[in-house]
Protein backbone atom coordinates (compact mmCIF):
# COMPACT_ATOMS: atom_id res chain seq x y z
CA UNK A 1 88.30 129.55 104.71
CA UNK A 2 91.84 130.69 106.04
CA UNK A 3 92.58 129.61 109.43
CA UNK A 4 96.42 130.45 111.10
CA UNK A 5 98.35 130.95 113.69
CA UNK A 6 98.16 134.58 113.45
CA UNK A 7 94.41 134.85 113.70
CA UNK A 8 91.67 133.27 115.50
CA UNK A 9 93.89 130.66 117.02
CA UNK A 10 96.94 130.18 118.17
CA UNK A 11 99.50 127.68 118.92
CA UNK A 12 103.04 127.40 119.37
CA UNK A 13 103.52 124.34 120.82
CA UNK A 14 104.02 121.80 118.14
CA UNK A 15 103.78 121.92 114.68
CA UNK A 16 104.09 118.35 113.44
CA UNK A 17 103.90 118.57 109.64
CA UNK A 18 105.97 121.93 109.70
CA UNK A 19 103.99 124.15 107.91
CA UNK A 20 104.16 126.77 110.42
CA UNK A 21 100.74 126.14 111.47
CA UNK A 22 100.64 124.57 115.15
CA UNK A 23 98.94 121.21 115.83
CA UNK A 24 96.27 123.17 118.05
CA UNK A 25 95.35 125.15 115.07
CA UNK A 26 95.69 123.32 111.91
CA UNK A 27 93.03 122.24 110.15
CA UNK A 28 95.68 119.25 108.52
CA UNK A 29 97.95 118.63 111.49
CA UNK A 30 99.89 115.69 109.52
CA UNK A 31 99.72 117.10 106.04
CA UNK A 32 101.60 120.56 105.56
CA UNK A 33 99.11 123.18 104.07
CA UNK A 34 100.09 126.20 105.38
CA UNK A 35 96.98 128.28 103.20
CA UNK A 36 94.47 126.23 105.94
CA UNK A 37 92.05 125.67 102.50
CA UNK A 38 88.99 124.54 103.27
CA UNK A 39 86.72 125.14 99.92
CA UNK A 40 86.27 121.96 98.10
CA UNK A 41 82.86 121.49 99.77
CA UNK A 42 81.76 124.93 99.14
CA UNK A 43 82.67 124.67 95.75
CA UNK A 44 79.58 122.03 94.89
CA UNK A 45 77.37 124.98 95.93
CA UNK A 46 75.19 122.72 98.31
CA UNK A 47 77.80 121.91 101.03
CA UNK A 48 80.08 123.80 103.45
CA UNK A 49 83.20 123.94 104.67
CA UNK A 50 83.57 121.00 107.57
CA UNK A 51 87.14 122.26 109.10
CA UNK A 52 88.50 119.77 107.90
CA UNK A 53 90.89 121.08 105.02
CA UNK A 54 91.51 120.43 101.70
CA UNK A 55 94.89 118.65 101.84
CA UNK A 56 93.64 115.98 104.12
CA UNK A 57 90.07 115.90 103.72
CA UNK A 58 88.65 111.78 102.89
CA UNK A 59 85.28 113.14 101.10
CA UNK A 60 86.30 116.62 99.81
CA UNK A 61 83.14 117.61 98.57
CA UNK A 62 81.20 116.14 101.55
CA UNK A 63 80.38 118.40 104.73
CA UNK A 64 80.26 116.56 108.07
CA UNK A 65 83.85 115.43 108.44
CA UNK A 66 85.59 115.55 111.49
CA UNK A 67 89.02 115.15 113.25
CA UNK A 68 88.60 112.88 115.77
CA UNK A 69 91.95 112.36 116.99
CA UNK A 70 95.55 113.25 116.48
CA UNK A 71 98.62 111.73 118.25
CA UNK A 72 101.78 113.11 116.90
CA UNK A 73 104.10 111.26 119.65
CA UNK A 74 105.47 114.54 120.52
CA UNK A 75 104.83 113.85 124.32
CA UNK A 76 105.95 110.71 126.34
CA UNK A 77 103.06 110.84 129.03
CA UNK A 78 100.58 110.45 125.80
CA UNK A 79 101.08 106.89 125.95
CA UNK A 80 98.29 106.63 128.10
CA UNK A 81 96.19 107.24 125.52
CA UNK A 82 96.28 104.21 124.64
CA UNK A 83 96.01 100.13 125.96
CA UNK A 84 98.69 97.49 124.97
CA UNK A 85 102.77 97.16 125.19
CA UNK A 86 105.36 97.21 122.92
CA UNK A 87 105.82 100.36 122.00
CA UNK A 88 107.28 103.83 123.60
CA UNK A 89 106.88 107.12 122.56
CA UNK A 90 110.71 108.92 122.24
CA UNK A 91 112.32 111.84 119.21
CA UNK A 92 108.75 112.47 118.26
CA UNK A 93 107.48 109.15 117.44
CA UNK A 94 106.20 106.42 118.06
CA UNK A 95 108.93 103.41 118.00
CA UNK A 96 108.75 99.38 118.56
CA UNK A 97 110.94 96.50 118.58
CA UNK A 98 109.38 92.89 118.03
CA UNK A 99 105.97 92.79 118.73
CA UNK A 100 103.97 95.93 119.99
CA UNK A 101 100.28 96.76 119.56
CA UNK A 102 98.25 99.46 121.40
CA UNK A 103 94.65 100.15 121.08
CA UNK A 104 93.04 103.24 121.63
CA UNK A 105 91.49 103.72 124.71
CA UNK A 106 88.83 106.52 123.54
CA UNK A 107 85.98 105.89 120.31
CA UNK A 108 85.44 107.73 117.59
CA UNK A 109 81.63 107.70 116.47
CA UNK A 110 80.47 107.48 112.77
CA UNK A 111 79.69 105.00 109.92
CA UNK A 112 83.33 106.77 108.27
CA UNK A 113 86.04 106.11 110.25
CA UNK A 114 89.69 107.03 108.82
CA UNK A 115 93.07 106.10 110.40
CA UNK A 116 95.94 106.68 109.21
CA UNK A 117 99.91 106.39 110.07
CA UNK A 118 103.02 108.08 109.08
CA UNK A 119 106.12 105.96 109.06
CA UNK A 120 109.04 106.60 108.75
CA UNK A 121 111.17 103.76 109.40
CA UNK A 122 110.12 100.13 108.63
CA UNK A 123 112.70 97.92 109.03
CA UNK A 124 111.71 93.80 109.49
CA UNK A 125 111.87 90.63 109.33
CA UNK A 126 110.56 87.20 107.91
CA UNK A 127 106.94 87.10 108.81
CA UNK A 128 106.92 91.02 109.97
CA UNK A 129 103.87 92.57 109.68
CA UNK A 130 102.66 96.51 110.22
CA UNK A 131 98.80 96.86 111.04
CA UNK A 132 96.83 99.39 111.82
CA UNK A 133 92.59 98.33 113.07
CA UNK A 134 89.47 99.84 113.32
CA UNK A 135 86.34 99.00 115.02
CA UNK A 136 88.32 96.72 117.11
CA UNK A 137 91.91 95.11 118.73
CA UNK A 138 92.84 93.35 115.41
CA UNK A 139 92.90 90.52 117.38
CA UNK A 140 89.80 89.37 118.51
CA UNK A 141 87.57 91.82 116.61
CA UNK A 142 87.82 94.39 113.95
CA UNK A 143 88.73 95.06 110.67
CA UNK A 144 92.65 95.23 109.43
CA UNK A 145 95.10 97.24 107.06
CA UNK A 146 98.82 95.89 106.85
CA UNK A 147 101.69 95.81 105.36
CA UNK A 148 103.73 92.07 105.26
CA UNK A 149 106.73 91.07 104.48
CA UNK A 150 107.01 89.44 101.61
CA UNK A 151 104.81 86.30 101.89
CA UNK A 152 104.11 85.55 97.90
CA UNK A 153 107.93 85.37 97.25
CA UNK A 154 107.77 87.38 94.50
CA UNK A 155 110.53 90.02 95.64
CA UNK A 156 108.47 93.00 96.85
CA UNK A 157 106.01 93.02 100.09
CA UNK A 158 102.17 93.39 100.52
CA UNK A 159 99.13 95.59 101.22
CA UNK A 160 96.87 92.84 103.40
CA UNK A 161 92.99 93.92 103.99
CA UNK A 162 91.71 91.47 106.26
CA UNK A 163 87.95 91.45 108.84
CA UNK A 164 89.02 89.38 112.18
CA UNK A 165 88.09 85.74 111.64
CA UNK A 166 86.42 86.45 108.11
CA UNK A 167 87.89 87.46 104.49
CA UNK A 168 91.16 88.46 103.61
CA UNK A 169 92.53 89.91 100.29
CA UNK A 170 96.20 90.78 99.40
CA UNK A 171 97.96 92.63 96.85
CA UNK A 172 101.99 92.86 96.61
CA UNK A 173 103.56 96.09 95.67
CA UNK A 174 104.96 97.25 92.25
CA UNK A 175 108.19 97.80 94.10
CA UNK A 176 110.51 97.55 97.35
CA UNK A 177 108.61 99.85 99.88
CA UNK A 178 111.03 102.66 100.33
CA UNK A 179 111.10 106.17 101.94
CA UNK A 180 108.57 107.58 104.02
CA UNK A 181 105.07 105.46 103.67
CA UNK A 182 101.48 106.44 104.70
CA UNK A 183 98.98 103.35 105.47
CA UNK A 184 95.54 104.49 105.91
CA UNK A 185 92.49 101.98 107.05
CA UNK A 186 89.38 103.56 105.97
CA UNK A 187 86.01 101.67 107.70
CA UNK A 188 82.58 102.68 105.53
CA UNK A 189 78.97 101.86 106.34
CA UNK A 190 76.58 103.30 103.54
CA UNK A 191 72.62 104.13 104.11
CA UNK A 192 71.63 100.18 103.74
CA UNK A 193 74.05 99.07 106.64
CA UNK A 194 76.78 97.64 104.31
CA UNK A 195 80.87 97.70 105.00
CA UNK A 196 83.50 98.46 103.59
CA UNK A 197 86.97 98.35 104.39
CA UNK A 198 89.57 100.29 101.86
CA UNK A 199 92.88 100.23 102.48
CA UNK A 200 96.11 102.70 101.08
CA UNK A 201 99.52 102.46 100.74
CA UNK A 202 101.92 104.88 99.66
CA UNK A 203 105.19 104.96 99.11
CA UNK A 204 108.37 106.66 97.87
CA UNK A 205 107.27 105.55 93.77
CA UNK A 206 104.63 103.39 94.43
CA UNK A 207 101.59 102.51 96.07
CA UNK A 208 98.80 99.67 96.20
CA UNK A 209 95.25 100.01 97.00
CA UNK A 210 92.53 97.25 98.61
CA UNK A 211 88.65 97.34 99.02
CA UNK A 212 87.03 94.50 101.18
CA UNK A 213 83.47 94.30 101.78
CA UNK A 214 83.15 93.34 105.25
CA UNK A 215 79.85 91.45 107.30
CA UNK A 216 80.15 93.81 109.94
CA UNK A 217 78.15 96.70 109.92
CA UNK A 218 79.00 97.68 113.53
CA UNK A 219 80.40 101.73 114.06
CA UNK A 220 82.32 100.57 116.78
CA UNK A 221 85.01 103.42 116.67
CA UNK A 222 88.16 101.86 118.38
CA UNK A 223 91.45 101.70 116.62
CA UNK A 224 94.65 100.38 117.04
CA UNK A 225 98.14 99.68 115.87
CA UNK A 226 100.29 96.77 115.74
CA UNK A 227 103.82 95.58 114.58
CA UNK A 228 105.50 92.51 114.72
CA UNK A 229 109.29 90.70 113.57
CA UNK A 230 111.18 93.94 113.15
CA UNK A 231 112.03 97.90 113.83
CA UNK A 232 108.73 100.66 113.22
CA UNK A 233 108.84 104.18 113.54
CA UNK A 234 105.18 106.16 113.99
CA UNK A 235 105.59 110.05 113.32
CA UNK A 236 102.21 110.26 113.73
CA UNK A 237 98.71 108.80 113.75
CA UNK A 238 95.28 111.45 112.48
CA UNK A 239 91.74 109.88 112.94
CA UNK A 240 89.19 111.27 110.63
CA UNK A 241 85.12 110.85 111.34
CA UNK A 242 82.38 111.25 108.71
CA UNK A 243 78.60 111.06 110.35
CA UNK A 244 76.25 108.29 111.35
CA UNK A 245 74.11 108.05 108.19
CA UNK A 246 70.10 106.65 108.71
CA UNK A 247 69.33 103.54 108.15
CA UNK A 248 67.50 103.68 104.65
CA UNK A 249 63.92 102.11 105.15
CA UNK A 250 63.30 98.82 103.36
């Protein structure tokens, strides 16, 4: 399916990827795919296209995905979106100093829930930290994707996967994080009510992974993001949704 600006919809206001396809329209507002491809589901012959397209779909040959919400800092006022200090929306992005977190102030329903942020400046300190949550503040409740500073000593920082006041599970890079870098917390609840937490770094070279199964099997839907002991720069944050599954009978 082929969906642009010179079509069915139209939408000049902001194109935040650059792919000549406006925010409004595109079916991958933060990853440039100016074809608007959305076959990988069709091509198992039992599903069908979900709108959400191929360069930026989380289950590519699953129908029922969703975008659920899309803030590419392109508007001051947009702050409101959200709950929390720290952190101001200016150049098209998202930018904090010291210690900043916002939650969001809507939920986004579904046992899949798929956040992810596009930085391009991390710059911090001892003990700095980037997070992004889902299903809750980070704080009190949820679960929680990060990126540390260096807290194993070994030269090169971490990806941290962590539930709120339960397990945690690190892994450190291969390399200095450099360039632009993607973190993406990805919340899953299968048929028999069990989580899963899987978090993704990449990086300019490199990258590190983490899976964490998680006692919570609660589709809360909030989300949030957090920095602390340094400089971040959002470009943009995209919220995927995959469906409420039913229970599976015991």
């Amino acid at each position: 399916m082929t969906v642009v600006d010179s079509g069915p919809c139209i939408d000049t206001t902001h194109d935040e990827d650059g792919d000549g396809i406006g925010d409004g329209c595109d079916l991958c507002p933060a990853a440039p795919d100016p074809r608007q491809l959305d076959t990988t589901e069709a091509a198992t012959m039992i599903n069908f296209p979900d709108g959400v397209g191929d360069a930026c779909d989380p289950r590519p040959s699953l129908s029922g995905d969703k975008l659920g919400a899309f803030h590419p800092f392109a508007d001051a006022a947009r702050a409101s979106d959200w709950l929390g200090t720290g952190w101001m929306i200016e150049n098209d992005r998202a930018r904090a100093s010291d210690v900043a977190r916002w939650v969001s102030k809507t939920r986004e329903a579904g046992d899949g829930v798929y956040v992810q942020a596009r930085i391009a400046q991390l710059a911090w300190l001892a003990g700095g930290s980037f997070e992004l949550a889902v299903d809750g503040d980070g704080v009190d409740t949820g679960l929680v994707c990060a990126i540390t500073r260096d807290r194993d000593g070994d030269g090169n920082d971490e990806l941290e996967a962590r539930e709120v006041n339960g397990a945690v599970v690190m892994k450190s890079t291969p390399m200095p994080i450099t360039g632009a870098i993607t973190l993406t917390a990805w919340r899953v609840i299968d048929v028999q009510r069990r989580g899963t937490l899987r978090c993704r770094l990449t990086f300019e070279g490199g990258g590190a992974v983490l899976e964490l199964p998680t006692t919570d099997d609660t589709a809360v839907g909030i989300y949030g993001v957090a920095q602390q002991a340094g400089t971040t720069e959002v470009t943009s944050i995209v919220v995927y949704t995959s469906p409420l599954l039913p229970q599976q009978a015991n």
